[in-house]
PDB file of N, CA and C in Angstrom:
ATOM      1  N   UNK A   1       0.837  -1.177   0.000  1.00  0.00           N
ATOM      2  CA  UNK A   1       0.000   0.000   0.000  1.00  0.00           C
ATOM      3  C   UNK A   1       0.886   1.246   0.000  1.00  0.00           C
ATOM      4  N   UNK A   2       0.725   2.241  -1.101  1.00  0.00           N
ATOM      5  CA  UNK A   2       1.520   3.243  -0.823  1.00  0.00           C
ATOM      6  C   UNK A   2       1.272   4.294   0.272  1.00  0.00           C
ATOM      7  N   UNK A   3       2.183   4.965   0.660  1.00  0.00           N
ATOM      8  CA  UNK A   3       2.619   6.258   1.658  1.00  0.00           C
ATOM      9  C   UNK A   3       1.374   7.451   0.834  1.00  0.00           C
ATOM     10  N   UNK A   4       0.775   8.113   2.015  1.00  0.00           N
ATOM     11  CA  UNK A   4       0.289   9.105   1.121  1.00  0.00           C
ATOM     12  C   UNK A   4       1.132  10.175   1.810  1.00  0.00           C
ATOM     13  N   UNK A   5       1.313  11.444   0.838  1.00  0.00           N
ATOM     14  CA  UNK A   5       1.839  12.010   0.973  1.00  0.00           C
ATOM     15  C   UNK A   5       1.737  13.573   1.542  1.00  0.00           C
ATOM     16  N   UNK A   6       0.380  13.477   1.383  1.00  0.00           N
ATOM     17  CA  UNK A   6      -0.704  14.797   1.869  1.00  0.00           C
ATOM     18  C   UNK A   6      -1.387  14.389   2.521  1.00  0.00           C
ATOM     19  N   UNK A   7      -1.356  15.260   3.762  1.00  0.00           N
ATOM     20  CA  UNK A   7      -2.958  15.053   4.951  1.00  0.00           C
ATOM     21  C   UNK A   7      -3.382  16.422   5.544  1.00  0.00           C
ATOM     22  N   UNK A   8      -4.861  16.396   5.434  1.00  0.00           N
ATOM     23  CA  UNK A   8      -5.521  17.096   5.440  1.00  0.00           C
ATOM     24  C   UNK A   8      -6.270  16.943   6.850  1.00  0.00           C
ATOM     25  N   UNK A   9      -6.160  18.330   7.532  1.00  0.00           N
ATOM     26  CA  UNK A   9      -6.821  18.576   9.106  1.00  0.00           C
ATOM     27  C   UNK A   9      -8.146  19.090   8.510  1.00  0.00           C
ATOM     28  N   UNK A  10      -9.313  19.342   9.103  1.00  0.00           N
ATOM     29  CA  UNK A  10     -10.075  18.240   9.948  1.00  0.00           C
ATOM     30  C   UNK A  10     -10.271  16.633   8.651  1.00  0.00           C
ATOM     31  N   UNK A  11     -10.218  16.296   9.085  1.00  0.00           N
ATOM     32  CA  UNK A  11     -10.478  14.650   7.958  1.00  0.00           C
ATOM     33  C   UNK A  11     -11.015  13.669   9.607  1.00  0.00           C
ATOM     34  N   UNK A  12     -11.818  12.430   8.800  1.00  0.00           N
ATOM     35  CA  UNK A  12     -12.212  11.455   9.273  1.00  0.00           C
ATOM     36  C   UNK A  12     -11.548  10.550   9.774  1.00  0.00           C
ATOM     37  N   UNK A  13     -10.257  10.407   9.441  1.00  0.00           N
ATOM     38  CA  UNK A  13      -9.379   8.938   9.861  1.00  0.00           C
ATOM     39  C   UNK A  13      -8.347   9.957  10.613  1.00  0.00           C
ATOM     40  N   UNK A  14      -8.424  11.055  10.971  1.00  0.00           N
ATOM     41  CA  UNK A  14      -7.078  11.182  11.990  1.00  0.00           C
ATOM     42  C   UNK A  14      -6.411  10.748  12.656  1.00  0.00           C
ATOM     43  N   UNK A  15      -7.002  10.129  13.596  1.00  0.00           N
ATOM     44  CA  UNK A  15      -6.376   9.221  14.354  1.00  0.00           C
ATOM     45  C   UNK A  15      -5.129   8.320  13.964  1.00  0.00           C
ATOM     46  N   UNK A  16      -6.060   7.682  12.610  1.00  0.00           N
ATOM     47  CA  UNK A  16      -4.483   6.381  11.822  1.00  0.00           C
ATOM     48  C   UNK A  16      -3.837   7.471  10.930  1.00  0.00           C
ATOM     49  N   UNK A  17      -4.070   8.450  10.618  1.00  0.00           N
ATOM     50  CA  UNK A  17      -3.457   9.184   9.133  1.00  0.00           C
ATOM     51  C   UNK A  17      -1.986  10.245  10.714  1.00  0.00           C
ATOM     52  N   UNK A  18      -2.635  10.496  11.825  1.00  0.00           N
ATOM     53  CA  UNK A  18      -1.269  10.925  12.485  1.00  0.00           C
ATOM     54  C   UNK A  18      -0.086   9.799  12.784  1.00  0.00           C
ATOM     55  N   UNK A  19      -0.532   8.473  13.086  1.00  0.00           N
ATOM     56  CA  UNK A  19       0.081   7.486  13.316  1.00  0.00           C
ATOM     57  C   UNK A  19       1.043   7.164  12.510  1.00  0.00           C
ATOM     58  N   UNK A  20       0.736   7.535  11.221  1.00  0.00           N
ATOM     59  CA  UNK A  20       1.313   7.565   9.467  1.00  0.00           C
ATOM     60  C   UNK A  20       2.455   8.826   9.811  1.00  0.00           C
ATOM     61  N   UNK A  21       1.686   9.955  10.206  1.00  0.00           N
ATOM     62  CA  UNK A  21       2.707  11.037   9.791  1.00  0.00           C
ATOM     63  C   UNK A  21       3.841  10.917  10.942  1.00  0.00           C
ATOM     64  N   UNK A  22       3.665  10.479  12.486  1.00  0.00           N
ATOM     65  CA  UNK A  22       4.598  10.439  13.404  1.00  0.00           C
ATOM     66  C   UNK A  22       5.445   9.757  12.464  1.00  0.00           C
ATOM     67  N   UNK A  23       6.028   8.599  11.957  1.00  0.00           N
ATOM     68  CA  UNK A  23       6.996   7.903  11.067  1.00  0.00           C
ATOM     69  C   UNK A  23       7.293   8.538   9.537  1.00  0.00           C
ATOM     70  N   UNK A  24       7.003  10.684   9.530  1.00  0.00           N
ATOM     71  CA  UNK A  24       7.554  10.954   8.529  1.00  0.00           C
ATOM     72  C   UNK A  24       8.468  12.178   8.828  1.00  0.00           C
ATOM     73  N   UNK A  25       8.750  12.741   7.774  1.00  0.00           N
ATOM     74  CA  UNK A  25       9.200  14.210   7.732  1.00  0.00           C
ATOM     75  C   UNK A  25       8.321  15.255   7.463  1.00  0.00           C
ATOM     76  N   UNK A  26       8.249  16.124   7.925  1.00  0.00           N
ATOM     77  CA  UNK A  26       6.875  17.424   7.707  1.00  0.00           C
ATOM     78  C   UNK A  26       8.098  18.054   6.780  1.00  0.00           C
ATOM     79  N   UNK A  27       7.095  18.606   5.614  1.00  0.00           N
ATOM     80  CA  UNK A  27       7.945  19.701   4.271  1.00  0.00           C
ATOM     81  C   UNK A  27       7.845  20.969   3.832  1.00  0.00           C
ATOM     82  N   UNK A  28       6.497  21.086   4.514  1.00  0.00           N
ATOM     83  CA  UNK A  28       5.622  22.053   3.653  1.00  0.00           C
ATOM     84  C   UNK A  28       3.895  22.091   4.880  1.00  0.00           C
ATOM     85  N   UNK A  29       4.119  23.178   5.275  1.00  0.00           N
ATOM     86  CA  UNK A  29       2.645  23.459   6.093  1.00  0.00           C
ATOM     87  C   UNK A  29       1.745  24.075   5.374  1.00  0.00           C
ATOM     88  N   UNK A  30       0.555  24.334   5.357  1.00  0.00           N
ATOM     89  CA  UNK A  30      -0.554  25.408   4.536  1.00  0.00           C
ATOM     90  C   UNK A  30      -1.554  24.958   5.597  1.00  0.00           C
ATOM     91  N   UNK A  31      -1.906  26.527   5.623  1.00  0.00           N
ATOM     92  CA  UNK A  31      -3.445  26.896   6.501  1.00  0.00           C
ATOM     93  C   UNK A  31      -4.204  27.527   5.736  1.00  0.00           C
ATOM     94  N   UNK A  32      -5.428  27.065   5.263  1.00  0.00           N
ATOM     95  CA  UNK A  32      -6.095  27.908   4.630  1.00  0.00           C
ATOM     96  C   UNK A  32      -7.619  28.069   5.539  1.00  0.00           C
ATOM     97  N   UNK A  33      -8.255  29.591   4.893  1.00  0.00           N
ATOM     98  CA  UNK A  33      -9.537  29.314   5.953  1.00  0.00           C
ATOM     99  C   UNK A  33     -10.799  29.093   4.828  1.00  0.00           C
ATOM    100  N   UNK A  34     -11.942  28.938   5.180  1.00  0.00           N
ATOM    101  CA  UNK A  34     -12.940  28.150   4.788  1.00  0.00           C
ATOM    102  C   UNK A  34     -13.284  28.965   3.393  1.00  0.00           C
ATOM    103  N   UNK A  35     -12.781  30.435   3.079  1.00  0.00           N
ATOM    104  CA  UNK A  35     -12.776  30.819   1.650  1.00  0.00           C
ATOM    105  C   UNK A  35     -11.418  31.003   0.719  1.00  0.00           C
ATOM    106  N   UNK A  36     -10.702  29.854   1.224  1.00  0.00           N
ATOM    107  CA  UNK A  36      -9.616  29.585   0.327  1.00  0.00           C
ATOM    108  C   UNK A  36      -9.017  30.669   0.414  1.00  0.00           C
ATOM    109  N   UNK A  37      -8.626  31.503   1.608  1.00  0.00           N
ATOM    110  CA  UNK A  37      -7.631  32.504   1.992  1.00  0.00           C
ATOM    111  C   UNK A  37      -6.249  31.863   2.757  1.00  0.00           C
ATOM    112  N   UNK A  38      -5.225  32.067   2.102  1.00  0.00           N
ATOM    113  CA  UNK A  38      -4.601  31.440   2.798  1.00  0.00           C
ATOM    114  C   UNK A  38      -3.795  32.428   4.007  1.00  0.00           C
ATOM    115  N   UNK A  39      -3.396  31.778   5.196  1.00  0.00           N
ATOM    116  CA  UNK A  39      -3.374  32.377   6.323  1.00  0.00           C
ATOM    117  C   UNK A  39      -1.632  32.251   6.449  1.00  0.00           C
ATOM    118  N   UNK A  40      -1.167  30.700   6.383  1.00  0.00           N
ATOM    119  CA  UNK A  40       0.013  30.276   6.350  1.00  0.00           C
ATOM    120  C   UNK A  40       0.589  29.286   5.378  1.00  0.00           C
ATOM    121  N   UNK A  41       1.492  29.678   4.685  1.00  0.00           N
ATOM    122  CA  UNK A  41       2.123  28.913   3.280  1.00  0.00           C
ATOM    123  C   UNK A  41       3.601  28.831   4.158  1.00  0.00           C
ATOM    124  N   UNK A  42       3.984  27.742   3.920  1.00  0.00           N
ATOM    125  CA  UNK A  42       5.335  27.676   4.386  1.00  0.00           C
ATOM    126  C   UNK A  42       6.414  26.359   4.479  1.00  0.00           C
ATOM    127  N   UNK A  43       7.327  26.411   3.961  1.00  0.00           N
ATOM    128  CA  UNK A  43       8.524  25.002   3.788  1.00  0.00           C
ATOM    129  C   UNK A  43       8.666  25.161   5.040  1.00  0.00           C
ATOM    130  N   UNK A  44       9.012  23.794   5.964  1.00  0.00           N
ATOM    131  CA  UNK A  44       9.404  23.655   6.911  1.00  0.00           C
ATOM    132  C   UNK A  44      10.460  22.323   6.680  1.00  0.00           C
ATOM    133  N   UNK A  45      10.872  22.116   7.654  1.00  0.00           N
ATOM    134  CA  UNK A  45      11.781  20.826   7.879  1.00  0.00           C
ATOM    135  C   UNK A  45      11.854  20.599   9.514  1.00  0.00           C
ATOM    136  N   UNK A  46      10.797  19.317   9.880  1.00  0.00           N
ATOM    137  CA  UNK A  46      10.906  18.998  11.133  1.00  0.00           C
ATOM    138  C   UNK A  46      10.570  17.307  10.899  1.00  0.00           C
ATOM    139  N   UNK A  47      11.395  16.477  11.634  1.00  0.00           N
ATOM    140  CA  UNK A  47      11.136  15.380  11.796  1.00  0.00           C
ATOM    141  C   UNK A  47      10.390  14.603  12.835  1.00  0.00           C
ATOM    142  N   UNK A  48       9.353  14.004  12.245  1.00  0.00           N
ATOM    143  CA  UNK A  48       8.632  13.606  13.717  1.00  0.00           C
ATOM    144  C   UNK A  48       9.632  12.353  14.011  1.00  0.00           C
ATOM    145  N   UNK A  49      10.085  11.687  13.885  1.00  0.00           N
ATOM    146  CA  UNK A  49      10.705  10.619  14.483  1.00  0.00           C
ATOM    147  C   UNK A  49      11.304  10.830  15.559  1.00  0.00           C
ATOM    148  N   UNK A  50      11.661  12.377  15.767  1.00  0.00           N
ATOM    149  CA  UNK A  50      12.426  12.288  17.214  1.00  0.00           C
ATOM    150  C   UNK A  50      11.473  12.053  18.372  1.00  0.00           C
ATOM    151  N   UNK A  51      10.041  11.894  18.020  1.00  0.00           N
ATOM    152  CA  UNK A  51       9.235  12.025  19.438  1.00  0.00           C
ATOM    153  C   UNK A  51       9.430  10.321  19.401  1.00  0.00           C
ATOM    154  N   UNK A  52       9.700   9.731  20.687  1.00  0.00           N
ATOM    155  CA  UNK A  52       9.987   8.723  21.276  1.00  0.00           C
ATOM    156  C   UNK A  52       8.117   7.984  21.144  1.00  0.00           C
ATOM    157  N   UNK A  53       8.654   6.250  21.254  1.00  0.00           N
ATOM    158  CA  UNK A  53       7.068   5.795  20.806  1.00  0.00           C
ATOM    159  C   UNK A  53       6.162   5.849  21.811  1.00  0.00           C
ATOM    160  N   UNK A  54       7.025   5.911  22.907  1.00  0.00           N
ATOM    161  CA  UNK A  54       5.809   5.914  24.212  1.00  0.00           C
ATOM    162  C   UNK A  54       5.306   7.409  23.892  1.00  0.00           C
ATOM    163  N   UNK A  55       5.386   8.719  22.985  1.00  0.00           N
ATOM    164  CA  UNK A  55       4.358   9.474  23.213  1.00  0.00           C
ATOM    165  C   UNK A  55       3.424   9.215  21.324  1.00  0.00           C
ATOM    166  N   UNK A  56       3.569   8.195  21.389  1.00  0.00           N
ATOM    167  CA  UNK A  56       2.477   7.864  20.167  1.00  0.00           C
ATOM    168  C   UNK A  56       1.243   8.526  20.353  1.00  0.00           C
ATOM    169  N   UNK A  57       0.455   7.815  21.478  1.00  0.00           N
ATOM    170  CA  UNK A  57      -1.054   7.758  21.408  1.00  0.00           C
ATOM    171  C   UNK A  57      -1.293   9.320  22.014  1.00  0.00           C
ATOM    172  N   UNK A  58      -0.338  10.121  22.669  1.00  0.00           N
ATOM    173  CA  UNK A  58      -0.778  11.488  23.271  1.00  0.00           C
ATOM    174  C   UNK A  58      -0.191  12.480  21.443  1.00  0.00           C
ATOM    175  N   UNK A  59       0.716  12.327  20.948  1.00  0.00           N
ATOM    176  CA  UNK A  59       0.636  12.729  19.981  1.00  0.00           C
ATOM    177  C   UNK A  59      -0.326  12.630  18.961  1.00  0.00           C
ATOM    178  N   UNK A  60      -1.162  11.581  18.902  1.00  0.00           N
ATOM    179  CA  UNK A  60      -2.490  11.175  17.577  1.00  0.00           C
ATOM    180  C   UNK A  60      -3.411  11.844  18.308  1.00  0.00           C
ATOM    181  N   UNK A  61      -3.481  12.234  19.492  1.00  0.00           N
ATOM    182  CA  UNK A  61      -4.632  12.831  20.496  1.00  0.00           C
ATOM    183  C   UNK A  61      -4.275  14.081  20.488  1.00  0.00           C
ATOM    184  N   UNK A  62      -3.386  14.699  20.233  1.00  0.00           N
ATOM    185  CA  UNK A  62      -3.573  16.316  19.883  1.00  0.00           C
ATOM    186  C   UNK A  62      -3.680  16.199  18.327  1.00  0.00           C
ATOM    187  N   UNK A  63      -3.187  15.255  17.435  1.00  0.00           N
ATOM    188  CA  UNK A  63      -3.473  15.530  16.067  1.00  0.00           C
ATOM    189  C   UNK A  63      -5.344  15.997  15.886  1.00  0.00           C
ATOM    190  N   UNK A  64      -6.228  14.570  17.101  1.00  0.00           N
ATOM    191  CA  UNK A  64      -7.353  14.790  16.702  1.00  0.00           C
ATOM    192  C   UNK A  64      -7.734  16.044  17.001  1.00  0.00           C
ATOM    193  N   UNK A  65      -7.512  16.787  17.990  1.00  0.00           N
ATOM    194  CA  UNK A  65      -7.956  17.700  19.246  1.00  0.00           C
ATOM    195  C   UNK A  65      -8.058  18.772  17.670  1.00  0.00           C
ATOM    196  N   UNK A  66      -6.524  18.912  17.311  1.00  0.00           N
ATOM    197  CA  UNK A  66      -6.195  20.006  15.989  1.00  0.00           C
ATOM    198  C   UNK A  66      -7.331  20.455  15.035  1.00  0.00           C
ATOM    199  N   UNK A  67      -7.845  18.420  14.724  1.00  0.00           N
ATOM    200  CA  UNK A  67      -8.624  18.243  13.614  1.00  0.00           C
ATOM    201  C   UNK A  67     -10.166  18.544  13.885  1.00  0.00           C
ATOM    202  N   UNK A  68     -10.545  18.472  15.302  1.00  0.00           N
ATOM    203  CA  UNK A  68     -11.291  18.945  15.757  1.00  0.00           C
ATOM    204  C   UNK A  68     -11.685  20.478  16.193  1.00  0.00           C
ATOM    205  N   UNK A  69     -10.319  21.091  16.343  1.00  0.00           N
ATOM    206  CA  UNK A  69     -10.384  22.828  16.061  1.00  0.00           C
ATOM    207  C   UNK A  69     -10.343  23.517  15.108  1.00  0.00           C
ATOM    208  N   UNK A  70      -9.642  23.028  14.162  1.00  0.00           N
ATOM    209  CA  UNK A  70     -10.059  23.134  12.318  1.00  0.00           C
ATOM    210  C   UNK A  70     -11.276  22.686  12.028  1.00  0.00           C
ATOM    211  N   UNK A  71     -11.864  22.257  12.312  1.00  0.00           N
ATOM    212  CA  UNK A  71     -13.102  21.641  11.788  1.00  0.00           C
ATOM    213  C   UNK A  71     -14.140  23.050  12.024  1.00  0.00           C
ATOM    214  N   UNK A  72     -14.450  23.146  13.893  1.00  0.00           N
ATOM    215  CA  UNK A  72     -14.631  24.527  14.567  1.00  0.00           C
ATOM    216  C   UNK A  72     -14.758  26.079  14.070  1.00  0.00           C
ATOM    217  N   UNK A  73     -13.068  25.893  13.921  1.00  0.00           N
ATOM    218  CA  UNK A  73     -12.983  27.354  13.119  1.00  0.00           C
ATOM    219  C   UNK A  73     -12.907  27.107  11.363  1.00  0.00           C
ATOM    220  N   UNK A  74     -13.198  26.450  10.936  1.00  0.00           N
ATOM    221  CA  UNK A  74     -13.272  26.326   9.412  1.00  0.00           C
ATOM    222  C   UNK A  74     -12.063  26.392   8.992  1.00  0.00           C
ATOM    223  N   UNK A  75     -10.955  25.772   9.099  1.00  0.00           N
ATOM    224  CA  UNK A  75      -9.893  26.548   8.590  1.00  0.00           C
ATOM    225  C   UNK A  75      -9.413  25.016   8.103  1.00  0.00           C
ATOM    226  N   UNK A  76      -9.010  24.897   7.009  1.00  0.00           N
ATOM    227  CA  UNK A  76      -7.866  23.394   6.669  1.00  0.00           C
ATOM    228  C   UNK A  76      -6.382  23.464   6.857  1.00  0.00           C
ATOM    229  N   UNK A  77      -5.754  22.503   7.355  1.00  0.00           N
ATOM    230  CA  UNK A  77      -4.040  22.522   7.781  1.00  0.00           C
ATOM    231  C   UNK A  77      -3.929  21.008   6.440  1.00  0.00           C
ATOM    232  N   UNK A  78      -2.879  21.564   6.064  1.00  0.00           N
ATOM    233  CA  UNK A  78      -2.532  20.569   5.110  1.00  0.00           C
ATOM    234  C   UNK A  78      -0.764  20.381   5.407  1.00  0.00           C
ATOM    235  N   UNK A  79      -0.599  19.036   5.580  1.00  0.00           N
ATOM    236  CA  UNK A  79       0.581  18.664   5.737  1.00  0.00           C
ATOM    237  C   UNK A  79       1.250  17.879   4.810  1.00  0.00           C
ATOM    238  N   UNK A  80       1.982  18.427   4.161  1.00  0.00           N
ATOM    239  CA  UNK A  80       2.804  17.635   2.817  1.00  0.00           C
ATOM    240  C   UNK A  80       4.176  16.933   3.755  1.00  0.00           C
ATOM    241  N   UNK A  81       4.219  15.484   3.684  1.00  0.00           N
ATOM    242  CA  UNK A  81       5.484  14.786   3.960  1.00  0.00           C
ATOM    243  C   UNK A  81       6.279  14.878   3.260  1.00  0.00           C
ATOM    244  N   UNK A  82       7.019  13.916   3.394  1.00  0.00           N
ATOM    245  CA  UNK A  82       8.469  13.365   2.857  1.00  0.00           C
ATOM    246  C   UNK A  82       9.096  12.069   3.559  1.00  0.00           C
ATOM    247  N   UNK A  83       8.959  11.118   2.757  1.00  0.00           N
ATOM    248  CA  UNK A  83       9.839   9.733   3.743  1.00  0.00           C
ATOM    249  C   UNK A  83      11.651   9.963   3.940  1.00  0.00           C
ATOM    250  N   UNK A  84      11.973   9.375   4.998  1.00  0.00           N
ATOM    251  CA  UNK A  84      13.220   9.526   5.048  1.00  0.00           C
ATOM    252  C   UNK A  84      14.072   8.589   4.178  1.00  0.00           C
ATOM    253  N   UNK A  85      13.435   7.804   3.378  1.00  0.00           N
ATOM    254  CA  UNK A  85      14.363   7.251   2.792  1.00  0.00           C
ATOM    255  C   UNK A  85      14.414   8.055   0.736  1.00  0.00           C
ATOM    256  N   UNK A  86      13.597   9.118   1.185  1.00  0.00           N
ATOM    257  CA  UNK A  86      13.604   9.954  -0.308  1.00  0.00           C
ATOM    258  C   UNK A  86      14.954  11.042  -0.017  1.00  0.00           C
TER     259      UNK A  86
END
């Protein structure tokens, strides 16, 4: 099954789609709000792998919390990866 490479805040499967992104590289952030204004465009370079596995399940639990405050304020967070072996 391939890696996807884009994830989108608020979405339905958060929970498994953060579980996915803890085992990537973040590349690229975008915030947009509910009339396609964008708020934040921006390259980044942060690796989630440094968070240790015992904070798995508190990390997928603020992913939801996120996806649940985007949802709230209308706004979409889009997270473009990168695997470490690219």
């Amino acid at each position: 099954m391939p890696k996807k490479d884009v994830f989108e805040l608020p979405s339905k499967g958060t929970w498994r789609d953060m579980k996915e992104v803890k085992d990537r590289k973040l590349r690229h952030l975008k915030v947009t709000t509910g009339d396609n204004t964008t708020i934040l465009d921006s390259p980044l370079a942060f690796n989630f792998r440094f968070i240790p596995k015992v904070f798995t399940a508190p990390f997928r639990a603020v992913g939801s919390v996120t996806s649940i405050f985007a949802r709230l304020t209308n706004i979409k967070i889009t997270l473009h990866m990168k695997d470490n072996e690219e």
